[in-house]
PDB file of N, CA and C in Angstrom:
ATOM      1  N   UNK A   1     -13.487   3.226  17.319  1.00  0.00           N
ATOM      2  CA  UNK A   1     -14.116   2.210  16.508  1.00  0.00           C
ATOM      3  C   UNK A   1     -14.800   1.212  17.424  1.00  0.00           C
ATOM      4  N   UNK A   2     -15.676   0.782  17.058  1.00  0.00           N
ATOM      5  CA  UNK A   2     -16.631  -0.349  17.890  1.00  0.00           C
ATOM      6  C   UNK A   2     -17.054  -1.636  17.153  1.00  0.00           C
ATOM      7  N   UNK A   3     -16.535  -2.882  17.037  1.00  0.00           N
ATOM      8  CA  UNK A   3     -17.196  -3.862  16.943  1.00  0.00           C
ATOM      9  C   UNK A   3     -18.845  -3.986  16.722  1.00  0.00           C
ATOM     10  N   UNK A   4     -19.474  -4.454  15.620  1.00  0.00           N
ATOM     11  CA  UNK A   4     -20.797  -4.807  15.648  1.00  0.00           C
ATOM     12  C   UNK A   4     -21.007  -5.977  16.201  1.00  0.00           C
ATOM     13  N   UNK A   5     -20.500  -6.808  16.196  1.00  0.00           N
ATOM     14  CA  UNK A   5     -20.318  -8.285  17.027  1.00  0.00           C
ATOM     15  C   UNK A   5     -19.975  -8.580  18.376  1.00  0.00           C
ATOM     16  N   UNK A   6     -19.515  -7.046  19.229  1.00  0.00           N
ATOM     17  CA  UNK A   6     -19.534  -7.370  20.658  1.00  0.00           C
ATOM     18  C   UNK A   6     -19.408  -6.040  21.558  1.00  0.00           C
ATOM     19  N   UNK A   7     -19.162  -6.286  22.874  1.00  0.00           N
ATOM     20  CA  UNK A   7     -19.449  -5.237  23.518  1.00  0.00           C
ATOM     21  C   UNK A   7     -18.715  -3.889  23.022  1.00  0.00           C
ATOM     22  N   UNK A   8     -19.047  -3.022  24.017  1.00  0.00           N
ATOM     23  CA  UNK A   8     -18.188  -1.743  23.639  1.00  0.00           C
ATOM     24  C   UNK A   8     -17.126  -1.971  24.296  1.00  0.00           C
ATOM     25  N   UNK A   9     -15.886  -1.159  23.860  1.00  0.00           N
ATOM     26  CA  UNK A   9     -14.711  -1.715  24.633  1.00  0.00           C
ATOM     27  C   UNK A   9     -13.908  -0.138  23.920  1.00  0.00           C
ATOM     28  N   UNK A  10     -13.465   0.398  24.686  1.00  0.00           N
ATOM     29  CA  UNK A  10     -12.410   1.965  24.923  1.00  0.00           C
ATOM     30  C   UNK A  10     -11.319   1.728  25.655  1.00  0.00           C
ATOM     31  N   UNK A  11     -10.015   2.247  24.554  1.00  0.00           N
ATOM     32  CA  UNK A  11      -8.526   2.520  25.702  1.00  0.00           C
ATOM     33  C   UNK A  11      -8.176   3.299  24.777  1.00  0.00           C
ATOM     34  N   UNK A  12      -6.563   3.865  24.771  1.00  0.00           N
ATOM     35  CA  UNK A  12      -5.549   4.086  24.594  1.00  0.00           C
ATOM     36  C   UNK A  12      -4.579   3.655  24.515  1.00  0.00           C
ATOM     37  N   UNK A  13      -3.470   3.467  23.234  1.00  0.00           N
ATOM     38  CA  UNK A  13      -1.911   2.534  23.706  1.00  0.00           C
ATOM     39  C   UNK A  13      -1.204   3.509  22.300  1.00  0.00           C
ATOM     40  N   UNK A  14      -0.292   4.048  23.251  1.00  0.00           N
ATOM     41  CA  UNK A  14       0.791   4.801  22.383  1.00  0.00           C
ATOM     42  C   UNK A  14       1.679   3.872  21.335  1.00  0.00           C
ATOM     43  N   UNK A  15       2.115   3.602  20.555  1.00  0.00           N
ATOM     44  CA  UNK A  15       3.109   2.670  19.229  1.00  0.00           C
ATOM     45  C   UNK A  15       4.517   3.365  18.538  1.00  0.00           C
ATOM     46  N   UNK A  16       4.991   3.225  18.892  1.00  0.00           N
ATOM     47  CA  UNK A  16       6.356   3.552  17.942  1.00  0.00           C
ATOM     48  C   UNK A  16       7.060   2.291  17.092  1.00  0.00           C
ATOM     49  N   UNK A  17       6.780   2.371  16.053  1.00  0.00           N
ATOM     50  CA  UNK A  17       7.391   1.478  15.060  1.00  0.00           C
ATOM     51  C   UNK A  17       8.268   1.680  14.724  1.00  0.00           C
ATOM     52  N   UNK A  18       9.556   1.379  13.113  1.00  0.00           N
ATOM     53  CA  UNK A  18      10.560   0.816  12.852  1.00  0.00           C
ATOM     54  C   UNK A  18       9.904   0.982  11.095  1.00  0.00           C
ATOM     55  N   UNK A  19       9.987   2.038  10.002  1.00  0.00           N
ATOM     56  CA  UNK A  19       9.272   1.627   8.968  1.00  0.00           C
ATOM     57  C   UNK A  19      10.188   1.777   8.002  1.00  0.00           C
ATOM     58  N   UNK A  20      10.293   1.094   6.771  1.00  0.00           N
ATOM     59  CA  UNK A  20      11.112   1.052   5.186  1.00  0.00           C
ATOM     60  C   UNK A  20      10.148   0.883   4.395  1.00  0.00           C
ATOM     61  N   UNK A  21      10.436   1.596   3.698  1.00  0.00           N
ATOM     62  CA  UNK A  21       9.513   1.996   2.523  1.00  0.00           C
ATOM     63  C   UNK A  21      10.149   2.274   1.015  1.00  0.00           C
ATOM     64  N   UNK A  22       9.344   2.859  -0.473  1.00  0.00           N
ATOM     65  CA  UNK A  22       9.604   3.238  -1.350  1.00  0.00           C
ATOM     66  C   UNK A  22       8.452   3.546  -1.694  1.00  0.00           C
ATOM     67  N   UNK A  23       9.110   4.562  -3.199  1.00  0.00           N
ATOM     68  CA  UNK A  23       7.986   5.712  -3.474  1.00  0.00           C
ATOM     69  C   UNK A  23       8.488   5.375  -5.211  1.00  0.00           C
ATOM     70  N   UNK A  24       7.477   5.960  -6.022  1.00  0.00           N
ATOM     71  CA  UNK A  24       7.903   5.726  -7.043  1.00  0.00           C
ATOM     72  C   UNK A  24       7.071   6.806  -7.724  1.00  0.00           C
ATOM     73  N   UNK A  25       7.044   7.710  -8.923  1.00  0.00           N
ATOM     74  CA  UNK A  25       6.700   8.950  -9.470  1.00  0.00           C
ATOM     75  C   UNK A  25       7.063   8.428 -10.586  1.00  0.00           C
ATOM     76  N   UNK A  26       5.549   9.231 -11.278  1.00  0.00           N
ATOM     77  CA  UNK A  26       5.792   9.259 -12.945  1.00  0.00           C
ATOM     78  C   UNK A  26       5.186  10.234 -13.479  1.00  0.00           C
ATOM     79  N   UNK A  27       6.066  11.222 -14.295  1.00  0.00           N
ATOM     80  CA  UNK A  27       4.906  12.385 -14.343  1.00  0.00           C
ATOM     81  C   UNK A  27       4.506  12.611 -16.224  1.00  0.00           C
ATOM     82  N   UNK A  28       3.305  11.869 -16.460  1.00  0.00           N
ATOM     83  CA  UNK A  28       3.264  11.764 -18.190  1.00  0.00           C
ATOM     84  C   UNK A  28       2.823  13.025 -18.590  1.00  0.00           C
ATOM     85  N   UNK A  29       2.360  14.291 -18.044  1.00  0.00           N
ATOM     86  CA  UNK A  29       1.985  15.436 -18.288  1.00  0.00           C
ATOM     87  C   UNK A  29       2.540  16.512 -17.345  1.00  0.00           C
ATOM     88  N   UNK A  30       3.235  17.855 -18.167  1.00  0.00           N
ATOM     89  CA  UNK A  30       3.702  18.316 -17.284  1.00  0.00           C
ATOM     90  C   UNK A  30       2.871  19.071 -15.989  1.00  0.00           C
ATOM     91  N   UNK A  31       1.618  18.827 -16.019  1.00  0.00           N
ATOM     92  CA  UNK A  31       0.630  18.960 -15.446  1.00  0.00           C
ATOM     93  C   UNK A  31       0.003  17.840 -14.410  1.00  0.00           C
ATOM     94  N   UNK A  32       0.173  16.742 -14.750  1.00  0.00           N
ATOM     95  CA  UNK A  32      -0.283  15.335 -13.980  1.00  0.00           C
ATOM     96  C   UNK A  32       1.265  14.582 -13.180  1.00  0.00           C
ATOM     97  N   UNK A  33       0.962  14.632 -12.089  1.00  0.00           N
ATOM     98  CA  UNK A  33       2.122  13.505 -11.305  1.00  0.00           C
ATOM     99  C   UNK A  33       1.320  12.432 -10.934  1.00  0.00           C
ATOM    100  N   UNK A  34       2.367  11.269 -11.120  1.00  0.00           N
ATOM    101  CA  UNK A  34       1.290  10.114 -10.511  1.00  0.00           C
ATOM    102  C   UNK A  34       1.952   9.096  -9.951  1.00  0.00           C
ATOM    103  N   UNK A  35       1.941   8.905  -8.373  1.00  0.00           N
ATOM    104  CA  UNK A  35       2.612   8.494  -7.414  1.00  0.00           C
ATOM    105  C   UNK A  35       2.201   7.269  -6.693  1.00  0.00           C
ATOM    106  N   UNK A  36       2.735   6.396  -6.232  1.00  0.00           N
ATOM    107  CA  UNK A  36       2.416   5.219  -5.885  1.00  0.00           C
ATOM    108  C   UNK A  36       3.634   4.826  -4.630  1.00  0.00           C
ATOM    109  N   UNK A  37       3.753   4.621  -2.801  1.00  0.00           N
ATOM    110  CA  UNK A  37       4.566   4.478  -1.820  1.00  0.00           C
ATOM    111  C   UNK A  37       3.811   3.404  -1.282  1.00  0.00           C
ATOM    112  N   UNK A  38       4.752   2.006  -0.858  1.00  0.00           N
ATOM    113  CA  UNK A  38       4.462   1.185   0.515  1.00  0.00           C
ATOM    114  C   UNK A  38       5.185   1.395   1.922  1.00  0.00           C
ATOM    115  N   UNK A  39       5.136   1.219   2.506  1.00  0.00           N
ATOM    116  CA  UNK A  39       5.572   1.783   3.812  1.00  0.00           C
ATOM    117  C   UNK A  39       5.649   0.111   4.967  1.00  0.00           C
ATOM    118  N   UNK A  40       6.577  -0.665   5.353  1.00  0.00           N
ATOM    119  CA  UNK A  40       6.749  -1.718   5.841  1.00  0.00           C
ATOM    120  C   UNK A  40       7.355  -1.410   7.059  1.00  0.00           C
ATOM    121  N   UNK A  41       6.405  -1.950   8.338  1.00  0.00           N
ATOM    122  CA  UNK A  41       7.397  -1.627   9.730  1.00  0.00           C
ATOM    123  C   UNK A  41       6.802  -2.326  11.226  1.00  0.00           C
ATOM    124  N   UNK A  42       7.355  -2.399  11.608  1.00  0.00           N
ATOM    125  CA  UNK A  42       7.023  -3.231  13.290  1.00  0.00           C
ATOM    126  C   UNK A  42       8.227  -2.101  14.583  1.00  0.00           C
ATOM    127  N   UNK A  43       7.935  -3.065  15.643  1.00  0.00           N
ATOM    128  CA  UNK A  43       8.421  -2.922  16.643  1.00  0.00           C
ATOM    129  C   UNK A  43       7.442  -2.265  18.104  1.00  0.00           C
ATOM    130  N   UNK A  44       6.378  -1.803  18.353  1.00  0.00           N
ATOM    131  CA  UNK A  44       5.338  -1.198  19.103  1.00  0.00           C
ATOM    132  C   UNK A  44       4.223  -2.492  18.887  1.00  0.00           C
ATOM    133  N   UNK A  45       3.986  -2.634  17.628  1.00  0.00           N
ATOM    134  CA  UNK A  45       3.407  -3.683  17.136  1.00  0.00           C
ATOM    135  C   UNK A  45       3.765  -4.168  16.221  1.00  0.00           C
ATOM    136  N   UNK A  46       3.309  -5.636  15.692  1.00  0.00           N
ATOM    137  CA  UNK A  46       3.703  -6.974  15.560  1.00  0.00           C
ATOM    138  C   UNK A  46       4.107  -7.179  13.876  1.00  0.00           C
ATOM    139  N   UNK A  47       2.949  -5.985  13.122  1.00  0.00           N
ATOM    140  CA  UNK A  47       3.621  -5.815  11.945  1.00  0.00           C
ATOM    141  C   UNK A  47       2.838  -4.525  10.930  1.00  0.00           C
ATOM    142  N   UNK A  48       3.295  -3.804  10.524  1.00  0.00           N
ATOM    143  CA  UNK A  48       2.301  -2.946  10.238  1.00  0.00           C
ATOM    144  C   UNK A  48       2.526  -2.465   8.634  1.00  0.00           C
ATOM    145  N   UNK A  49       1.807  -2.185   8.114  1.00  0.00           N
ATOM    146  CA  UNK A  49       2.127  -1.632   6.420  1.00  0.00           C
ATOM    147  C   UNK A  49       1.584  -0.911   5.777  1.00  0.00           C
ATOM    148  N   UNK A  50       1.546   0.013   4.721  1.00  0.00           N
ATOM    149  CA  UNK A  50       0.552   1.001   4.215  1.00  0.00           C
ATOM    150  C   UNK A  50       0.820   1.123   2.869  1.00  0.00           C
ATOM    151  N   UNK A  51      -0.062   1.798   2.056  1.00  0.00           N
ATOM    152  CA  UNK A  51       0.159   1.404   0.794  1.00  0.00           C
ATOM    153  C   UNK A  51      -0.894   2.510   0.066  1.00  0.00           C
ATOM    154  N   UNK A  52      -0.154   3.621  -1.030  1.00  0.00           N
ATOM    155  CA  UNK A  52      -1.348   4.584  -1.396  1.00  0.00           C
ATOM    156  C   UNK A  52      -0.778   4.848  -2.763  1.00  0.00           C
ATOM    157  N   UNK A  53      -1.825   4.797  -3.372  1.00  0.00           N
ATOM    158  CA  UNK A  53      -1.330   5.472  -4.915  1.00  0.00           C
ATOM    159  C   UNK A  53      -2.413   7.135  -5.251  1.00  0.00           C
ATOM    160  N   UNK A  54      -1.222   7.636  -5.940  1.00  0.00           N
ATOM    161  CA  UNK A  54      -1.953   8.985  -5.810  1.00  0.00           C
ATOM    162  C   UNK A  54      -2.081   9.615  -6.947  1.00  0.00           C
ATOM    163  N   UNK A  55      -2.743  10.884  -7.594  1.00  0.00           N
ATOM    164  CA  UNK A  55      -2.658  11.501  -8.785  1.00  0.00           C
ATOM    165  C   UNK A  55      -2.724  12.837  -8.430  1.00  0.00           C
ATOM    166  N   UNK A  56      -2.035  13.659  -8.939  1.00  0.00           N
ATOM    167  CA  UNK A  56      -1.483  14.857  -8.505  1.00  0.00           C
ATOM    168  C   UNK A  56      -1.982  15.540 -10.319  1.00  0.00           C
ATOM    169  N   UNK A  57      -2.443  17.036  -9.999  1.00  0.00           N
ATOM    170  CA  UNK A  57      -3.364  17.844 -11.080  1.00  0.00           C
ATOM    171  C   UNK A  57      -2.362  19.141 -10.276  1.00  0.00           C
ATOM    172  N   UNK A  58      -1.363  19.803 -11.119  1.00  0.00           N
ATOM    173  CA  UNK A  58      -1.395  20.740 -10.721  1.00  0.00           C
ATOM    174  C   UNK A  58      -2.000  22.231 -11.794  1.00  0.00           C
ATOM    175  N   UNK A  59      -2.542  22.539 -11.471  1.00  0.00           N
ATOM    176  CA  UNK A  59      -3.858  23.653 -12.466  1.00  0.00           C
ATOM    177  C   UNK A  59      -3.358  25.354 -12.569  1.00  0.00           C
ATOM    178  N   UNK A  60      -2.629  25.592 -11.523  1.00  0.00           N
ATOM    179  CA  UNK A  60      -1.728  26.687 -11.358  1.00  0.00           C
ATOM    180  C   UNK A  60      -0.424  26.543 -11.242  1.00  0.00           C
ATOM    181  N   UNK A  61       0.454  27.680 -11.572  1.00  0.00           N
ATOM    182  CA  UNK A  61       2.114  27.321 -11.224  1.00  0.00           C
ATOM    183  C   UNK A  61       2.049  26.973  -9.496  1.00  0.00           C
ATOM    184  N   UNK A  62       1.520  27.847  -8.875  1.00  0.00           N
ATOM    185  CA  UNK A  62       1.346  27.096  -7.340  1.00  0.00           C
ATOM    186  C   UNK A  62       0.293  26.814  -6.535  1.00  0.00           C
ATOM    187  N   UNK A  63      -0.647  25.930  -7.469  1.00  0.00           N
ATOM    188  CA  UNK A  63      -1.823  25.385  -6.665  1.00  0.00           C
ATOM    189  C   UNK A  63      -2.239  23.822  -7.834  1.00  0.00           C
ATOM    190  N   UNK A  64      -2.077  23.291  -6.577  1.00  0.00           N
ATOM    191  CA  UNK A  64      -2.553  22.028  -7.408  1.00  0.00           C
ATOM    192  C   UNK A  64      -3.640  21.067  -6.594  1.00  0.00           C
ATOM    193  N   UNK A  65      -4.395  20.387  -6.969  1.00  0.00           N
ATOM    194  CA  UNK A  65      -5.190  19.171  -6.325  1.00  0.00           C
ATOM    195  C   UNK A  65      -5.074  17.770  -6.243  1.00  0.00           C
ATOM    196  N   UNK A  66      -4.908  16.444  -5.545  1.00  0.00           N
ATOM    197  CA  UNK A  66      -4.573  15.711  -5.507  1.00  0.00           C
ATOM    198  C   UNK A  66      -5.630  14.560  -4.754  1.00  0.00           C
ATOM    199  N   UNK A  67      -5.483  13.328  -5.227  1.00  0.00           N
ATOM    200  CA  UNK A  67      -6.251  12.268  -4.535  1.00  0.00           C
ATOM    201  C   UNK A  67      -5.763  10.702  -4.601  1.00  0.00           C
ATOM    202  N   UNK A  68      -6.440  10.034  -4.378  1.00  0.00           N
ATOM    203  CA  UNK A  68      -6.007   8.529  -4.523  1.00  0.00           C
ATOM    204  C   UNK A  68      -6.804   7.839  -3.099  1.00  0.00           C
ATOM    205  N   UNK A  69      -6.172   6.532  -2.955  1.00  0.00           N
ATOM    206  CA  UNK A  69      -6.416   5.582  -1.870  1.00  0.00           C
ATOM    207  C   UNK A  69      -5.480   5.368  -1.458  1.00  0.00           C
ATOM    208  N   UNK A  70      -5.676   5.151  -0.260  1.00  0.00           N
ATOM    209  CA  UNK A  70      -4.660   4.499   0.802  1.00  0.00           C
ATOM    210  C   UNK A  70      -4.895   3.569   1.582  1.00  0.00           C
ATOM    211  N   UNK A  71      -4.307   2.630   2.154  1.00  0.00           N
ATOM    212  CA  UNK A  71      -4.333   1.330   2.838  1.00  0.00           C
ATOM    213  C   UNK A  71      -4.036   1.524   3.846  1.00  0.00           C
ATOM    214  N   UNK A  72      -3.976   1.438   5.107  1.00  0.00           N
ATOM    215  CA  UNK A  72      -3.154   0.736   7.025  1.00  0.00           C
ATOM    216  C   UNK A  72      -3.641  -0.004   7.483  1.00  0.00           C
ATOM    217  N   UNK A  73      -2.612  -1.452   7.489  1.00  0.00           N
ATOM    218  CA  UNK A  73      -3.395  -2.542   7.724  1.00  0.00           C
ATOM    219  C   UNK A  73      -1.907  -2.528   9.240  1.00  0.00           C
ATOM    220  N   UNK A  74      -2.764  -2.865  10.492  1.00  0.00           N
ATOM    221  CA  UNK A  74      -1.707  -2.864  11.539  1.00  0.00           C
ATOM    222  C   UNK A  74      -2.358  -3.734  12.733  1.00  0.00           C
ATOM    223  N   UNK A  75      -1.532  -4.899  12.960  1.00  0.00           N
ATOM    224  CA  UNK A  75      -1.500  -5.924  13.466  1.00  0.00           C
ATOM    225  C   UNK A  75      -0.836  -5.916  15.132  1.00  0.00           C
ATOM    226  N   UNK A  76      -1.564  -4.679  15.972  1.00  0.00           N
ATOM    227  CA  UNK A  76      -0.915  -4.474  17.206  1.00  0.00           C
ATOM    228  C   UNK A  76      -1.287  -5.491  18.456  1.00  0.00           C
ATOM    229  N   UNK A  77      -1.941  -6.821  18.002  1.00  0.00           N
ATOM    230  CA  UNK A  77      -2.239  -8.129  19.331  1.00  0.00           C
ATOM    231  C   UNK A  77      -1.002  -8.244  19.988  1.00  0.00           C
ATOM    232  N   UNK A  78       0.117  -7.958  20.458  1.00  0.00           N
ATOM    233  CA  UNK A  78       0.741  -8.337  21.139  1.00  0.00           C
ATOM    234  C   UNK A  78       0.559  -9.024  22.519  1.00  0.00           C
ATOM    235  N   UNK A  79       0.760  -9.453  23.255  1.00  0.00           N
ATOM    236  CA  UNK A  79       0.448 -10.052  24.712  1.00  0.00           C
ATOM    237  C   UNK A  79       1.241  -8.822  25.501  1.00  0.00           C
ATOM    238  N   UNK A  80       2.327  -8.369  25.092  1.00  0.00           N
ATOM    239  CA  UNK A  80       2.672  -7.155  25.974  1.00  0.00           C
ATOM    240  C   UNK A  80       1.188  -6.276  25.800  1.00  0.00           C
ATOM    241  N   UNK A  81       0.729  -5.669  24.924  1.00  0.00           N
ATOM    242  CA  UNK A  81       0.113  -4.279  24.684  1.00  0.00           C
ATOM    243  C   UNK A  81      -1.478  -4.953  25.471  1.00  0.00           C
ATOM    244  N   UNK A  82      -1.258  -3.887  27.019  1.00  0.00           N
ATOM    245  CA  UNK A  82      -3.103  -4.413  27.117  1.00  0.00           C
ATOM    246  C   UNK A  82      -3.827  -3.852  26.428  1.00  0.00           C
ATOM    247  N   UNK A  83      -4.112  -2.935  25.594  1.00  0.00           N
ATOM    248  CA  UNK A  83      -5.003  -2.853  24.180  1.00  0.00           C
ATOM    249  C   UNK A  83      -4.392  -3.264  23.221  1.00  0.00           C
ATOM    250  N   UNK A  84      -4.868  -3.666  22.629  1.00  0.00           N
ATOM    251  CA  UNK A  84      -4.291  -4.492  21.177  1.00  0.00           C
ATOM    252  C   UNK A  84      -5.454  -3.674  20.278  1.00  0.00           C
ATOM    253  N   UNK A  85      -4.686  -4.258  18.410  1.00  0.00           N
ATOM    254  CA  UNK A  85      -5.749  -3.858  17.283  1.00  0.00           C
ATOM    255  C   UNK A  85      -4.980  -4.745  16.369  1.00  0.00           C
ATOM    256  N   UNK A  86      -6.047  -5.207  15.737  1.00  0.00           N
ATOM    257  CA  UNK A  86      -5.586  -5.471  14.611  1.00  0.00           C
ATOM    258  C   UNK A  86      -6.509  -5.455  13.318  1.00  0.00           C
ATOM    259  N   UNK A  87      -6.267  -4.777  12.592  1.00  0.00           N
ATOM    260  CA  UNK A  87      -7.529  -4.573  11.781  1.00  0.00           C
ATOM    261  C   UNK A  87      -6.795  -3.761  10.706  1.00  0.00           C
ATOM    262  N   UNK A  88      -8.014  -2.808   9.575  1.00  0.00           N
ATOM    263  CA  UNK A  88      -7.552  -2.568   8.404  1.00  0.00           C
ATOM    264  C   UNK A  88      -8.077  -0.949   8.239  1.00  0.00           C
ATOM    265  N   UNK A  89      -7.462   0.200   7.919  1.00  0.00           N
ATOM    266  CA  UNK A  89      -8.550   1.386   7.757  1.00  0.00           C
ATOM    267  C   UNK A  89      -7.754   1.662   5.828  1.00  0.00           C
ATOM    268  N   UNK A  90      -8.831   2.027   5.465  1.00  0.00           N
ATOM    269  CA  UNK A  90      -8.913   1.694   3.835  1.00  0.00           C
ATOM    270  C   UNK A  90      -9.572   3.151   3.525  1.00  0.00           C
ATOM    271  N   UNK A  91      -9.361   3.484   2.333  1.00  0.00           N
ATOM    272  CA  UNK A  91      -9.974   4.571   1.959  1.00  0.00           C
ATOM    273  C   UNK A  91      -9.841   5.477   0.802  1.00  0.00           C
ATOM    274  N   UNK A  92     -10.676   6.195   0.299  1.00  0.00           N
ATOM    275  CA  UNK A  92     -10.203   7.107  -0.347  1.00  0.00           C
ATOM    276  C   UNK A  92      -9.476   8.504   0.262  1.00  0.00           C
ATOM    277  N   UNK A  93      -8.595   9.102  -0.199  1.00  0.00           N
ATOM    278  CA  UNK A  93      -7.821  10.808   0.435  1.00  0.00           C
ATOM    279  C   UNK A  93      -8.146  11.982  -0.915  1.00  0.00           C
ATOM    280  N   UNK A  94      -7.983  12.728  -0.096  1.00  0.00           N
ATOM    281  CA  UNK A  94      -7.852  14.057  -1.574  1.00  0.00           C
ATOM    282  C   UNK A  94      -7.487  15.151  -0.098  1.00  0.00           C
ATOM    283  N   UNK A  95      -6.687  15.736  -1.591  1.00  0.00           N
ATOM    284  CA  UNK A  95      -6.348  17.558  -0.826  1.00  0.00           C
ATOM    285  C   UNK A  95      -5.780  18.272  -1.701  1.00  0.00           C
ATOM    286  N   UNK A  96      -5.283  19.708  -1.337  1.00  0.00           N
ATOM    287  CA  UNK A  96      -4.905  20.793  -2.131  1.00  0.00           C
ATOM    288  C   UNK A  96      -3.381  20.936  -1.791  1.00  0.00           C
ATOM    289  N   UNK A  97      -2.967  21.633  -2.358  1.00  0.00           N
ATOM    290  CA  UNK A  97      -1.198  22.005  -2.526  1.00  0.00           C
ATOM    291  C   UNK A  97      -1.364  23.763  -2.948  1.00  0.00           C
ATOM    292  N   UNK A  98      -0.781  24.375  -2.088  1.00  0.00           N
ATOM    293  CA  UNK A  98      -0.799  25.800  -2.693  1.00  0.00           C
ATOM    294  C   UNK A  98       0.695  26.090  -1.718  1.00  0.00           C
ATOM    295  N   UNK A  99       1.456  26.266  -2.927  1.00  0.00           N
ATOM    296  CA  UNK A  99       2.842  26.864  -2.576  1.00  0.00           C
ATOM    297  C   UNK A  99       3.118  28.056  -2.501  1.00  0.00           C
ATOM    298  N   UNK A 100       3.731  28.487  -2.457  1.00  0.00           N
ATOM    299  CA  UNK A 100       4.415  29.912  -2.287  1.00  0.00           C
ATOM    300  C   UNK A 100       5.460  30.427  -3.009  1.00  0.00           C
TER     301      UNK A 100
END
């Protein structure tokens, strides 16, 4: 990722965090699941969290499709870490499920 507001700037810094979370499922069709997890954690960096709600289509007994948004907002400025980040990656996800 690169800043529009300043130079270019490249590293690497490995993170191991510390995370607690919950998940929560509701399925109003035996066909539709619909899922919603936050994810809360530090320790590598300073505080970190994530957050996605999802909708699950399954269309076959073992193939289904799925999507939603997801959040990672992670706050790694530490004064230990000589690369730091702190910033937000946001988005939409989708994918497939084919079981066996």
């Amino acid at each position: 990722m690169e800043p529009s507001n300043s130079a270019h700037v490249e590293g690497s810094r490995n993170l191991v965090d510390v995370f607690i979370g919950n998940r929560a499922k509701v399925r109003p069709h035996p066909a539709v699941t619909i899922s919603g997890k936050y994810k809360v954690g530090g320790g590598g960096s300073e505080f970190t969290w994530t957050a996605e709600g999802l909708v699950d289509f399954r269309f076959r007994k073992n193939m289904s499709t799925w999507g939603g948004y997801r959040v990672l907002d992670m706050d790694a400025n530490k004064s230990s870490n000589t690369i730091g980040f702190n910033g937000q990656m946001r988005g939409l996800i989708f994918g497939m499920t084919i079981d066996k």
